[in-house]
PDB file of N, CA and C in Angstrom:
ATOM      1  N   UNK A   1       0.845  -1.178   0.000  1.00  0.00           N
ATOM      2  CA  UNK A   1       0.000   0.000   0.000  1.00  0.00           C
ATOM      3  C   UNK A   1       0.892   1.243   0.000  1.00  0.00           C
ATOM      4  N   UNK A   2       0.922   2.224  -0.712  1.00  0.00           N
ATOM      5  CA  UNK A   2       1.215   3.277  -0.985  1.00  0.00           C
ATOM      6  C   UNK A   2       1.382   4.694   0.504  1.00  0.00           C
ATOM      7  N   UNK A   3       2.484   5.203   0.483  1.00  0.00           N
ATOM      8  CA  UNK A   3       2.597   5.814   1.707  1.00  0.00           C
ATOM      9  C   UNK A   3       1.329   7.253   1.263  1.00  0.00           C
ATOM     10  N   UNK A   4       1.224   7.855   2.477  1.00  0.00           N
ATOM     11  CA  UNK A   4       0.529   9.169   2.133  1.00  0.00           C
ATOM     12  C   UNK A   4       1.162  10.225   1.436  1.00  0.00           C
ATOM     13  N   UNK A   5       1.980  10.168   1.569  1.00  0.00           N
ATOM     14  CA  UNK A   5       2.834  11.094   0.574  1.00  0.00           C
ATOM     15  C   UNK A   5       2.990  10.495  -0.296  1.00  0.00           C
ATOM     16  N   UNK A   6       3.230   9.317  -0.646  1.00  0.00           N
ATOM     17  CA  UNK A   6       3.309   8.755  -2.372  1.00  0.00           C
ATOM     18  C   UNK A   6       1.752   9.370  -2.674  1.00  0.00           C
ATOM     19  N   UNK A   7       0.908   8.817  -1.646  1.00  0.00           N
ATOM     20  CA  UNK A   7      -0.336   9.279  -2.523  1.00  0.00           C
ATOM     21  C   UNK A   7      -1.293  10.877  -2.863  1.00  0.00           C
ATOM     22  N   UNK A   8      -0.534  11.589  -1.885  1.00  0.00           N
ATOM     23  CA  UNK A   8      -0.089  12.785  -2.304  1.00  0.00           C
ATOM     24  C   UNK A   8       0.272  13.187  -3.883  1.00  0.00           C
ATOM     25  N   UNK A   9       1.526  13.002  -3.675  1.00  0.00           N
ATOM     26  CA  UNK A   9       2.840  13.196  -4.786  1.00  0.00           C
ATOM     27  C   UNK A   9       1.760  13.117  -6.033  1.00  0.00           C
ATOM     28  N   UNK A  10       1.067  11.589  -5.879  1.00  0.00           N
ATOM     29  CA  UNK A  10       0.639  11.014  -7.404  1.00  0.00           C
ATOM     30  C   UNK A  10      -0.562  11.903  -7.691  1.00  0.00           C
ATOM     31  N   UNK A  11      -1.211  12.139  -6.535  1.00  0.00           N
ATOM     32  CA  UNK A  11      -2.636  13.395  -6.865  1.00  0.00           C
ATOM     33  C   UNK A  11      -2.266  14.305  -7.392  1.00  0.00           C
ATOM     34  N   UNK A  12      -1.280  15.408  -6.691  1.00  0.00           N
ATOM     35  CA  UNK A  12      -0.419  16.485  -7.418  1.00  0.00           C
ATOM     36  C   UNK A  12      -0.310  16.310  -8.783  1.00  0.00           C
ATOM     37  N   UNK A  13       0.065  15.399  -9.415  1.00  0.00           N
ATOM     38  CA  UNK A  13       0.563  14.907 -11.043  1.00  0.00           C
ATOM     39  C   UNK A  13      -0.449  15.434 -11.869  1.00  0.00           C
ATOM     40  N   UNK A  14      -1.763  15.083 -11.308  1.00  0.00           N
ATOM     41  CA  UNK A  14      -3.178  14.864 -12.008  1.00  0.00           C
ATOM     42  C   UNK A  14      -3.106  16.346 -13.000  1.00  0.00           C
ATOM     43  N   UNK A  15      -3.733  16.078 -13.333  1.00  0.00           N
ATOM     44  CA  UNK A  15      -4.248  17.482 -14.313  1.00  0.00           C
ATOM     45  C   UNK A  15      -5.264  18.358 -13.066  1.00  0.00           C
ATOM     46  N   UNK A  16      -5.607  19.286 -13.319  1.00  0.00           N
ATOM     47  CA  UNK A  16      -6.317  20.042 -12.318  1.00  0.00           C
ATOM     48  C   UNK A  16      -7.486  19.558 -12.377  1.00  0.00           C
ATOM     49  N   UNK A  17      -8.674  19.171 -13.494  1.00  0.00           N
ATOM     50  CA  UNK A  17      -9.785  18.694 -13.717  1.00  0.00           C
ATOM     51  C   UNK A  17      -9.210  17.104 -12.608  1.00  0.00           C
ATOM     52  N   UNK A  18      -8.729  16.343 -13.010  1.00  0.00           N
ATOM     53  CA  UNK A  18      -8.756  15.137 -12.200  1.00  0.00           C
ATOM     54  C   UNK A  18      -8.739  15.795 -10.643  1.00  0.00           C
ATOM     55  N   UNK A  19      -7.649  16.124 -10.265  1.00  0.00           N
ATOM     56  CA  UNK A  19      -7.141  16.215  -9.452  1.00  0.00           C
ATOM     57  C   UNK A  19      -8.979  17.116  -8.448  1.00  0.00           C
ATOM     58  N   UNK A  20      -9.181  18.048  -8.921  1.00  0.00           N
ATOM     59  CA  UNK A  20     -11.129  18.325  -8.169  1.00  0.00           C
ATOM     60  C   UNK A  20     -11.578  17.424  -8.222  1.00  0.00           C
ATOM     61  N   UNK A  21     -11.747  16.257  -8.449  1.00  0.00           N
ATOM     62  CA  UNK A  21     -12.554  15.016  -8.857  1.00  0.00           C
ATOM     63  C   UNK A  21     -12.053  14.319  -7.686  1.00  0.00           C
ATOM     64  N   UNK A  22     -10.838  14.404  -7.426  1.00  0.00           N
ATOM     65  CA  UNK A  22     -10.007  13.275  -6.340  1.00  0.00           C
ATOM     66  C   UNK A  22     -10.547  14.775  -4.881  1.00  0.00           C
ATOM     67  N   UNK A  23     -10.397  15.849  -4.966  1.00  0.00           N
ATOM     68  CA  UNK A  23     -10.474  16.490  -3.870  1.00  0.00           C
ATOM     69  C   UNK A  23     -12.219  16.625  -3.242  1.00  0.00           C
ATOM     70  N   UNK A  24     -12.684  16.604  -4.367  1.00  0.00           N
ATOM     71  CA  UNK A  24     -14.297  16.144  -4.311  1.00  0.00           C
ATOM     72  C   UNK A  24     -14.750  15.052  -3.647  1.00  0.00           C
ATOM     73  N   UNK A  25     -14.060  13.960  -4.144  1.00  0.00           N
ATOM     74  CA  UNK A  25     -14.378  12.367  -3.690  1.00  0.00           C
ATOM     75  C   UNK A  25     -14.258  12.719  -1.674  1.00  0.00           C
ATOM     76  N   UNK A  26     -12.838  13.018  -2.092  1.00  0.00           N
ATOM     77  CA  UNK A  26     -12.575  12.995  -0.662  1.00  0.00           C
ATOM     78  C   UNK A  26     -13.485  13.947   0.596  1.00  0.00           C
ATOM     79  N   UNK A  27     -13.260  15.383   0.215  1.00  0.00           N
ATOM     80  CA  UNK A  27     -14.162  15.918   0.957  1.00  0.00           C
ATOM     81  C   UNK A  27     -15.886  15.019   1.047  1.00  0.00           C
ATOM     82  N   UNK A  28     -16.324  14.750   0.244  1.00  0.00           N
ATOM     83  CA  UNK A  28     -17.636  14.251   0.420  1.00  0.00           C
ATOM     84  C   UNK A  28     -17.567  12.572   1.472  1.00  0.00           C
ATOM     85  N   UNK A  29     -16.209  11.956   1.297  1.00  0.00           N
ATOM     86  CA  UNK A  29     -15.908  11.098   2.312  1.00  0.00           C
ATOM     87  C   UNK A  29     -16.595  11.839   3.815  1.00  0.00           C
ATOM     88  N   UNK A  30     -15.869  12.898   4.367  1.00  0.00           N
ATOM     89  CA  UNK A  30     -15.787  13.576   5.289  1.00  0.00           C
ATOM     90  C   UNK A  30     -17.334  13.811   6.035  1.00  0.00           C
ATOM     91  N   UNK A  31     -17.559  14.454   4.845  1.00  0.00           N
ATOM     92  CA  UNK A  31     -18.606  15.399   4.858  1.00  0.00           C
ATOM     93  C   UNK A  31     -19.901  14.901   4.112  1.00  0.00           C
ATOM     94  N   UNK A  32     -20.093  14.107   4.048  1.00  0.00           N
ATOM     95  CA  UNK A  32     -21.597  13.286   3.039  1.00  0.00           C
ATOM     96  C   UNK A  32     -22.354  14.605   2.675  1.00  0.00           C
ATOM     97  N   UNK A  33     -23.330  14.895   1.331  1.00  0.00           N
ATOM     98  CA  UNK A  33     -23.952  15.782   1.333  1.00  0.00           C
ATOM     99  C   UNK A  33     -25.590  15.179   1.948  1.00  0.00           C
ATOM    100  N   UNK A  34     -25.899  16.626   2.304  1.00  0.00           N
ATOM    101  CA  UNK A  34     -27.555  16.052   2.611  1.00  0.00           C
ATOM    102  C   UNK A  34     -28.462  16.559   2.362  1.00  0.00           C
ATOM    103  N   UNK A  35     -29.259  15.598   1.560  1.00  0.00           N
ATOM    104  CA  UNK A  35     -29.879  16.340   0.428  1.00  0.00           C
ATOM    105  C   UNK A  35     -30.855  17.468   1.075  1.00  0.00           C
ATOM    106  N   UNK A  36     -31.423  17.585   2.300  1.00  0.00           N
ATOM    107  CA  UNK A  36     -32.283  18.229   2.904  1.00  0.00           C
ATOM    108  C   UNK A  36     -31.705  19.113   3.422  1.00  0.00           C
ATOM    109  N   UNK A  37     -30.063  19.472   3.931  1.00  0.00           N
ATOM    110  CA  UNK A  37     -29.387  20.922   4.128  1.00  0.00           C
ATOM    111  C   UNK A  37     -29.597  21.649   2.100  1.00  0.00           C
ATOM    112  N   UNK A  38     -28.702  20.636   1.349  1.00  0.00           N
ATOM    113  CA  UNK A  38     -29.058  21.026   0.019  1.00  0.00           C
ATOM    114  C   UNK A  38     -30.153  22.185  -0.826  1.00  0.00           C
ATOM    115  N   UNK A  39     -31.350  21.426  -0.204  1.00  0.00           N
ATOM    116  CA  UNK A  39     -32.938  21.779  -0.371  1.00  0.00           C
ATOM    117  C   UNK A  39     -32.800  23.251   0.104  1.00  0.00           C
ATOM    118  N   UNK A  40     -32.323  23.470   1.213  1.00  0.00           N
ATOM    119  CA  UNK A  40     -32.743  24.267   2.104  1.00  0.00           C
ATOM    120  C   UNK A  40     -31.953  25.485   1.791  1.00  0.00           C
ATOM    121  N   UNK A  41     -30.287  25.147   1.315  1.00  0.00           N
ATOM    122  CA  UNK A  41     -29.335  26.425   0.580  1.00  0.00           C
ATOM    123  C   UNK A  41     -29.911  26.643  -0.563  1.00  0.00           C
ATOM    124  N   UNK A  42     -30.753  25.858  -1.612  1.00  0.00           N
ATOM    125  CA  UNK A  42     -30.966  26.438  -2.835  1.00  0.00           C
ATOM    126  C   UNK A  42     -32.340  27.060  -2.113  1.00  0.00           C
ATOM    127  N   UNK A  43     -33.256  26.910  -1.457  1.00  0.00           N
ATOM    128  CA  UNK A  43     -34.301  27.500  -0.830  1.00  0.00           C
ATOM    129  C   UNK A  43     -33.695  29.350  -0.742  1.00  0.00           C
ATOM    130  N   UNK A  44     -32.913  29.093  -0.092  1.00  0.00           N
ATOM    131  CA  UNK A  44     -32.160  30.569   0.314  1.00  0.00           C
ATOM    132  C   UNK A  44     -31.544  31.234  -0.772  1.00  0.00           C
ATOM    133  N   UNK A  45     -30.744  30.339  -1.515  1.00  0.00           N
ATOM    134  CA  UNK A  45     -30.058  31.046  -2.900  1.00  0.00           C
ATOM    135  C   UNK A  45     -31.100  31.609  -3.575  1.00  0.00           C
ATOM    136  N   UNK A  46     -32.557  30.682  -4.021  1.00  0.00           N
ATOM    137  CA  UNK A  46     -33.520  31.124  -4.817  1.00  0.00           C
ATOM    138  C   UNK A  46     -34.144  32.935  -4.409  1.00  0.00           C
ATOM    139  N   UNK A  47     -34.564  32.974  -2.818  1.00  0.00           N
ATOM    140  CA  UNK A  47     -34.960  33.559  -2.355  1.00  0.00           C
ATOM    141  C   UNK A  47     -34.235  34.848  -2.472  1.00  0.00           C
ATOM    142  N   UNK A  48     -32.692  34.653  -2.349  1.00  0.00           N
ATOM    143  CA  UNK A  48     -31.662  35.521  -2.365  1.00  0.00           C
ATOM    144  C   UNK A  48     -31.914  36.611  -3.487  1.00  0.00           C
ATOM    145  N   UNK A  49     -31.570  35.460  -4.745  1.00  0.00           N
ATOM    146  CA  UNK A  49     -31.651  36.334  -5.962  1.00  0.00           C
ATOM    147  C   UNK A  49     -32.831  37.146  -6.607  1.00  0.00           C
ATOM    148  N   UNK A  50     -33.654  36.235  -6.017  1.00  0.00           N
ATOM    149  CA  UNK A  50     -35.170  37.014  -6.548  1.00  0.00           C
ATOM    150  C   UNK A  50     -35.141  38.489  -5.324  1.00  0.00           C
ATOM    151  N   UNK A  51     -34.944  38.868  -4.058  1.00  0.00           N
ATOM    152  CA  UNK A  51     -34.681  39.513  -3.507  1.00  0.00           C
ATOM    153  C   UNK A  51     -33.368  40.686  -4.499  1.00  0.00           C
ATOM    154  N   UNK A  52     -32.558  40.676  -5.027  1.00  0.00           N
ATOM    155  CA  UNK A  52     -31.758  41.418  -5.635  1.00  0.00           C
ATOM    156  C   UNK A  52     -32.417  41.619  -6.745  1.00  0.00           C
ATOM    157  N   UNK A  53     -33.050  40.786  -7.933  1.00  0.00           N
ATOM    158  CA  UNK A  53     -33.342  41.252  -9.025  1.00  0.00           C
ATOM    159  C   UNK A  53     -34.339  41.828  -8.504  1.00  0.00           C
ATOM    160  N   UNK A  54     -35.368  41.941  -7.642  1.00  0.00           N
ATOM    161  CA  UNK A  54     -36.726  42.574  -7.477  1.00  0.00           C
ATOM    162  C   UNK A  54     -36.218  44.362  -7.231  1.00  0.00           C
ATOM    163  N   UNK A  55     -34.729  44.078  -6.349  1.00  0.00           N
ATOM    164  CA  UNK A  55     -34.070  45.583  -5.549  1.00  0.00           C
ATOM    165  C   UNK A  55     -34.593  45.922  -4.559  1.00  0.00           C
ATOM    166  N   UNK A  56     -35.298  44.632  -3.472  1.00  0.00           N
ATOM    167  CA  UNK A  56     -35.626  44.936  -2.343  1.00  0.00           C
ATOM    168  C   UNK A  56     -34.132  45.046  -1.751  1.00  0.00           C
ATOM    169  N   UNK A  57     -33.153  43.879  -1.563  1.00  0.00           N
ATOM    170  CA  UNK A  57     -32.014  44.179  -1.223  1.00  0.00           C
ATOM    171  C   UNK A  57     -30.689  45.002  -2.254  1.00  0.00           C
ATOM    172  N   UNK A  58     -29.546  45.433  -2.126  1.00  0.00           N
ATOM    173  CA  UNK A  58     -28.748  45.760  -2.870  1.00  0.00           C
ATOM    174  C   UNK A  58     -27.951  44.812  -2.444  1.00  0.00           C
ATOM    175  N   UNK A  59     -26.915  44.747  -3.748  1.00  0.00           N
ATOM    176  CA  UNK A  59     -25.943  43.732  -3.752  1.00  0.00           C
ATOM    177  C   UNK A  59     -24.489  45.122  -2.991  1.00  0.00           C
ATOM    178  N   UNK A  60     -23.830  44.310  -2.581  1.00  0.00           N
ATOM    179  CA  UNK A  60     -22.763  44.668  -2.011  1.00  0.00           C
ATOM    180  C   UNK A  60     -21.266  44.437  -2.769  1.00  0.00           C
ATOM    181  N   UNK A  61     -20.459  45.160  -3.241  1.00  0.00           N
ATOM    182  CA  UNK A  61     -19.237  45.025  -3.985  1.00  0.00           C
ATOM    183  C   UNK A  61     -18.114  44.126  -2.995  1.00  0.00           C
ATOM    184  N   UNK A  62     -17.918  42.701  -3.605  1.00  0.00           N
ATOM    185  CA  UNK A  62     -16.702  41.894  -2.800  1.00  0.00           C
ATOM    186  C   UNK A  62     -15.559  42.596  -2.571  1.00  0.00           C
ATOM    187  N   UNK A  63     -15.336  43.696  -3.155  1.00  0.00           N
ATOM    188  CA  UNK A  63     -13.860  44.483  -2.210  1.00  0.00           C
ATOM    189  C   UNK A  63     -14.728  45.045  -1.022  1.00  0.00           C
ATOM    190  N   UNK A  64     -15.684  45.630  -1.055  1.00  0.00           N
ATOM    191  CA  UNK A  64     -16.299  46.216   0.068  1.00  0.00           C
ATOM    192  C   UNK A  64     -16.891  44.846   1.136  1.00  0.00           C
ATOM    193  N   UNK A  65     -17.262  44.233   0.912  1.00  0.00           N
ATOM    194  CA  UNK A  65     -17.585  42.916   2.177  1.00  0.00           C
ATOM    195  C   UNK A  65     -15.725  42.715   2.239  1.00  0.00           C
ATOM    196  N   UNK A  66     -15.152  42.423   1.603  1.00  0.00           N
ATOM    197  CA  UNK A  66     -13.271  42.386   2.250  1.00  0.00           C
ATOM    198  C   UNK A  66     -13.082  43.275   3.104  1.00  0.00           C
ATOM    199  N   UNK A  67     -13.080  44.462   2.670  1.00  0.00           N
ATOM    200  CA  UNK A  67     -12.484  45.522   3.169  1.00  0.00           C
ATOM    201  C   UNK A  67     -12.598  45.443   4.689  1.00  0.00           C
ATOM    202  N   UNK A  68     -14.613  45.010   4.920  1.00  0.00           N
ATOM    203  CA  UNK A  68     -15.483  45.259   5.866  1.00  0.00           C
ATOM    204  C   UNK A  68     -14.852  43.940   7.178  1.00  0.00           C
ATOM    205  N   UNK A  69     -14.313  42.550   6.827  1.00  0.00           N
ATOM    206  CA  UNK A  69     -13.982  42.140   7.278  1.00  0.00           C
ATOM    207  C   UNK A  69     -12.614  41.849   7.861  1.00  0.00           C
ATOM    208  N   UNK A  70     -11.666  42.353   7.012  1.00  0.00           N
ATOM    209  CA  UNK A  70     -10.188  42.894   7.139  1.00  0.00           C
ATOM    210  C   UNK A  70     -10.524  43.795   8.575  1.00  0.00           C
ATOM    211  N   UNK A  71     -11.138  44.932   8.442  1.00  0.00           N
ATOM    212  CA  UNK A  71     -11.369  46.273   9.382  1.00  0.00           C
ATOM    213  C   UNK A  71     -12.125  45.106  10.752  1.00  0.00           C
ATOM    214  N   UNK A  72     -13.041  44.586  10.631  1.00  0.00           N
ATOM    215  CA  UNK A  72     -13.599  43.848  11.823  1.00  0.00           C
ATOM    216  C   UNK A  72     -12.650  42.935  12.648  1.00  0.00           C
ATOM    217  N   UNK A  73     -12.179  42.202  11.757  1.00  0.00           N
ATOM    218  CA  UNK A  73     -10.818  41.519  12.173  1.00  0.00           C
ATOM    219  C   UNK A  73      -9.615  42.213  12.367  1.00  0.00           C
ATOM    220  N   UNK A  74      -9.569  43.112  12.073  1.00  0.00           N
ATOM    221  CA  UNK A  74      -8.092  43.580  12.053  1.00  0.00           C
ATOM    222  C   UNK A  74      -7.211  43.018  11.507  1.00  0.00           C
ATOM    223  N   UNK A  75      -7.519  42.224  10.007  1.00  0.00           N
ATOM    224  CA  UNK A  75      -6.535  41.482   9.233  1.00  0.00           C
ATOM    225  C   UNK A  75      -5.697  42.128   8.514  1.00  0.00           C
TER     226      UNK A  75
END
């Protein structure tokens, strides 16, 4: 059987497409998905966007949510 670092080493090699496929497998080892948290983020995503295209909420610029958390953290 192959050390962890051989099996390392040989993932590294992969092309980047393989290599998400092998980091995929694994995280979902970990972490099983479930389909009913699933349900429940696209519930919110749906809700999200229809909320922005309607312009009840405004969208916020990702340097500005950075900025905002850099300054909170003091990063």
């Amino acid at each position: 059987m192959p050390s962890t670092a051989e099996i390392i080493h040989e993932a590294e090699s992969l092309p980047v497409e393989e290599r998400t496929v092998v980091i995929d497998s694994l995280l979902r080892s970990l972490n099983p998905p479930d389909p009913e948290i699933d349900r429940k983020w696209a519930a919110v995503a749906k809700r999200r966007l229809e909320e922005l295209r309607s312009g009840r909420v405004k969208p916020v610029p990702g340097e500005e949510v950075f900025a905002r958390i850099r300054q909170r953290f003091a990063l």
